[in-house]
C-alpha atoms as a PDB file:
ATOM      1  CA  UNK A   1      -5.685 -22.388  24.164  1.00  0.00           C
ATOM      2  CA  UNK A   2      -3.023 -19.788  24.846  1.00  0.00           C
ATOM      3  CA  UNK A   3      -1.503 -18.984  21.820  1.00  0.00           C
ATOM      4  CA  UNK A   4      -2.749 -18.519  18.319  1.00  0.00           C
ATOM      5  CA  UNK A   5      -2.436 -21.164  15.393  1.00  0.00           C
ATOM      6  CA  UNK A   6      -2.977 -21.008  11.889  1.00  0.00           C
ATOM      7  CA  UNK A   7      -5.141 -23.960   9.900  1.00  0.00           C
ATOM      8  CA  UNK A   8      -5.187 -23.992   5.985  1.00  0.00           C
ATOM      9  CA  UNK A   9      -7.133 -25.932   4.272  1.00  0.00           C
ATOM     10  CA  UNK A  10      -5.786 -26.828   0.803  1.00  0.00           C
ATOM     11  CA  UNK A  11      -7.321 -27.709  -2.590  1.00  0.00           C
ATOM     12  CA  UNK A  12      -5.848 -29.184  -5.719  1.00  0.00           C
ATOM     13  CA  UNK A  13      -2.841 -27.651  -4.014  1.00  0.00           C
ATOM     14  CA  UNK A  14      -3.662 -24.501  -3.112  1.00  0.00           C
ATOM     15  CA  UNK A  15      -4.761 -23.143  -0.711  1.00  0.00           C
ATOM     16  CA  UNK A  16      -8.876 -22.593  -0.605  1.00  0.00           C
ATOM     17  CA  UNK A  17      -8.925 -21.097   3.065  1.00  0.00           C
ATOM     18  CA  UNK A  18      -7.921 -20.528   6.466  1.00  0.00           C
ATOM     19  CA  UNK A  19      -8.744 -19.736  10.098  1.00  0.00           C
ATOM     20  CA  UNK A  20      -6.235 -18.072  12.805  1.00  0.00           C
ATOM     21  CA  UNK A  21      -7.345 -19.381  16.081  1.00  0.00           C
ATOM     22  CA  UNK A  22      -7.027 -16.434  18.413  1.00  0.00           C
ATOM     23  CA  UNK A  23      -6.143 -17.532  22.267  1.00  0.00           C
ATOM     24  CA  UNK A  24      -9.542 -18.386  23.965  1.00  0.00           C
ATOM     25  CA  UNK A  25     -11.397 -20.386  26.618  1.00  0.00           C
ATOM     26  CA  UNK A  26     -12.051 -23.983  25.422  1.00  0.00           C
ATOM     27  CA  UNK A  27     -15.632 -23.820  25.880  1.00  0.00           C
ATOM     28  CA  UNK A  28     -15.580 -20.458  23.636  1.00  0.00           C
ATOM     29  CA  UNK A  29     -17.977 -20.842  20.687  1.00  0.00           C
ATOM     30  CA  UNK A  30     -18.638 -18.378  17.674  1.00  0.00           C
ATOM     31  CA  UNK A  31     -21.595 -16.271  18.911  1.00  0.00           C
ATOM     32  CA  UNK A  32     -21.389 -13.149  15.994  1.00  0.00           C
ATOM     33  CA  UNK A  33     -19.086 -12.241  13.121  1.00  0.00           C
ATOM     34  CA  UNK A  34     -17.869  -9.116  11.740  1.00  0.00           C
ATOM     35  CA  UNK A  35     -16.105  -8.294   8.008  1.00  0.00           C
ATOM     36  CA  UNK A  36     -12.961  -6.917   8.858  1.00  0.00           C
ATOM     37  CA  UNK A  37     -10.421  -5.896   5.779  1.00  0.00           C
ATOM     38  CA  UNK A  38     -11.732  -7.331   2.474  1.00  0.00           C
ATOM     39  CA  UNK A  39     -11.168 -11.286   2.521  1.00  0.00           C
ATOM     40  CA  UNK A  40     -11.180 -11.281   6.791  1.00  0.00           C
ATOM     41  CA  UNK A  41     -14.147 -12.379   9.021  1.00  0.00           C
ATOM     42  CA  UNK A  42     -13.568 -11.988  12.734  1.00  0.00           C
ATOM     43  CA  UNK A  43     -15.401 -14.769  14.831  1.00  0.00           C
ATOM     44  CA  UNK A  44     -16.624 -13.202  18.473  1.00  0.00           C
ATOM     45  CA  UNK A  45     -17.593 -15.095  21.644  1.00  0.00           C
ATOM     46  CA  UNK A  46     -20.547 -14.288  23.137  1.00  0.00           C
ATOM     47  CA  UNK A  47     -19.035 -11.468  25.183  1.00  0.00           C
ATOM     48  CA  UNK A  48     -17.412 -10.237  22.395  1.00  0.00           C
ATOM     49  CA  UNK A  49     -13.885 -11.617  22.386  1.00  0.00           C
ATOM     50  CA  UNK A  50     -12.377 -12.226  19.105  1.00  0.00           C
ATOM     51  CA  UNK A  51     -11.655 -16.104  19.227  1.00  0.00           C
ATOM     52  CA  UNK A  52     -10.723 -16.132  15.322  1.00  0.00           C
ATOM     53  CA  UNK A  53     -10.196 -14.825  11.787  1.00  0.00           C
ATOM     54  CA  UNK A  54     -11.795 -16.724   8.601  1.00  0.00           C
ATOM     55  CA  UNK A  55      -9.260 -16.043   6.071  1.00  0.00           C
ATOM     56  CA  UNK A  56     -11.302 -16.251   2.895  1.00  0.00           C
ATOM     57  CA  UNK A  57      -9.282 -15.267   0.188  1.00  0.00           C
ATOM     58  CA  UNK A  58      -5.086 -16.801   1.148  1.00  0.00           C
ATOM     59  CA  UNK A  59      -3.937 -16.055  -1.764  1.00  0.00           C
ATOM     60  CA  UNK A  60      -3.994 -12.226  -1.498  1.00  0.00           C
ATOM     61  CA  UNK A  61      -3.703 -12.407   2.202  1.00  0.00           C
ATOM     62  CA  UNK A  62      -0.897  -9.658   3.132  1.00  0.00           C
ATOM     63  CA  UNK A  63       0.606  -9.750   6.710  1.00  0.00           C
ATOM     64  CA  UNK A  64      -0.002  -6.113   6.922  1.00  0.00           C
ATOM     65  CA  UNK A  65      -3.626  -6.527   6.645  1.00  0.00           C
ATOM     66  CA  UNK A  66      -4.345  -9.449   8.943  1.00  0.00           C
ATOM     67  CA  UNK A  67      -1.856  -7.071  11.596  1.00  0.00           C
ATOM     68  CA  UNK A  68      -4.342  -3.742  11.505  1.00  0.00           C
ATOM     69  CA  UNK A  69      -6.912  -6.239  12.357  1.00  0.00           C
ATOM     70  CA  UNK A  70      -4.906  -8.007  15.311  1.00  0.00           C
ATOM     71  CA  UNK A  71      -3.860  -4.693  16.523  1.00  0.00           C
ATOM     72  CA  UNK A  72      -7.500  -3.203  16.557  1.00  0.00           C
ATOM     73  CA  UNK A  73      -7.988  -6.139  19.357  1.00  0.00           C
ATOM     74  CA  UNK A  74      -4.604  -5.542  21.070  1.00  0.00           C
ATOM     75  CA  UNK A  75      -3.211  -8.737  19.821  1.00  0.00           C
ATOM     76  CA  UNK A  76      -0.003  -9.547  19.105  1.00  0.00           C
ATOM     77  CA  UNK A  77       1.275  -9.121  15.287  1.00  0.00           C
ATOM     78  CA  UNK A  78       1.864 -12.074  13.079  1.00  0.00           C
ATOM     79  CA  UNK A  79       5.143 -12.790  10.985  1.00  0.00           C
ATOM     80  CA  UNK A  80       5.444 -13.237   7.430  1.00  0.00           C
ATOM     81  CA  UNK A  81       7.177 -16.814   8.546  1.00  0.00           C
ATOM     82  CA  UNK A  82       3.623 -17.140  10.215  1.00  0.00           C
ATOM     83  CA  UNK A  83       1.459 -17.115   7.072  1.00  0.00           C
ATOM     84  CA  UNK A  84       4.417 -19.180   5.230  1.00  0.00           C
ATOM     85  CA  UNK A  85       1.533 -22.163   4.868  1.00  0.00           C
ATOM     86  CA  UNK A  86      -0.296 -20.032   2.584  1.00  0.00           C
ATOM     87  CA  UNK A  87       2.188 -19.286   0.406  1.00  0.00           C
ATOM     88  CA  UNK A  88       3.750 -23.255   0.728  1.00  0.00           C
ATOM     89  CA  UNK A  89       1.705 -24.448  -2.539  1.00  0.00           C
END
């Protein structure tokens, strides 16, 4: 996978949680995970690449927040129209 993808997962209609799939290898599993900001767990490979980011609390997700993370990594920054399924229900 080359580029990164959001997946919500909604309950009742709202949201409950969500996962940014960072580009990776398709055989890339979750070896170790980190807290990042408050409501953020980064997902590593086993050599240490950040393959994704458990978003556990949507609701008071702010693009800022999710971007110091990305940066950190030297990953491109996400848009405001990117998190737009979070803030759809």
């Amino acid at each position: 996978m080359k580029d990164s993808y959001l997946e919500v997962t909604f309950r009742h209609g709202r949201p409950l949680a969500a996962y940014l799939y960072l580009p990776r290898q398709p055989t890339d599993k979750s070896y170790r995970t980190a807290r990042a900001e408050p409501g953020l767990v980064i997902d590593f490979n086993r050599s240490g690449k950040p393959i994704g980011i458990e978003i556990t609390a949507p609701a008071k997700l702010s693009a800022g927040a999710l971007n110091r993370v990305l940066r950190r990594f030297g990953l491109p920054p996400v848009t405001r129209a990117d998190l737009a399924p979070l803030r759809a229900a």
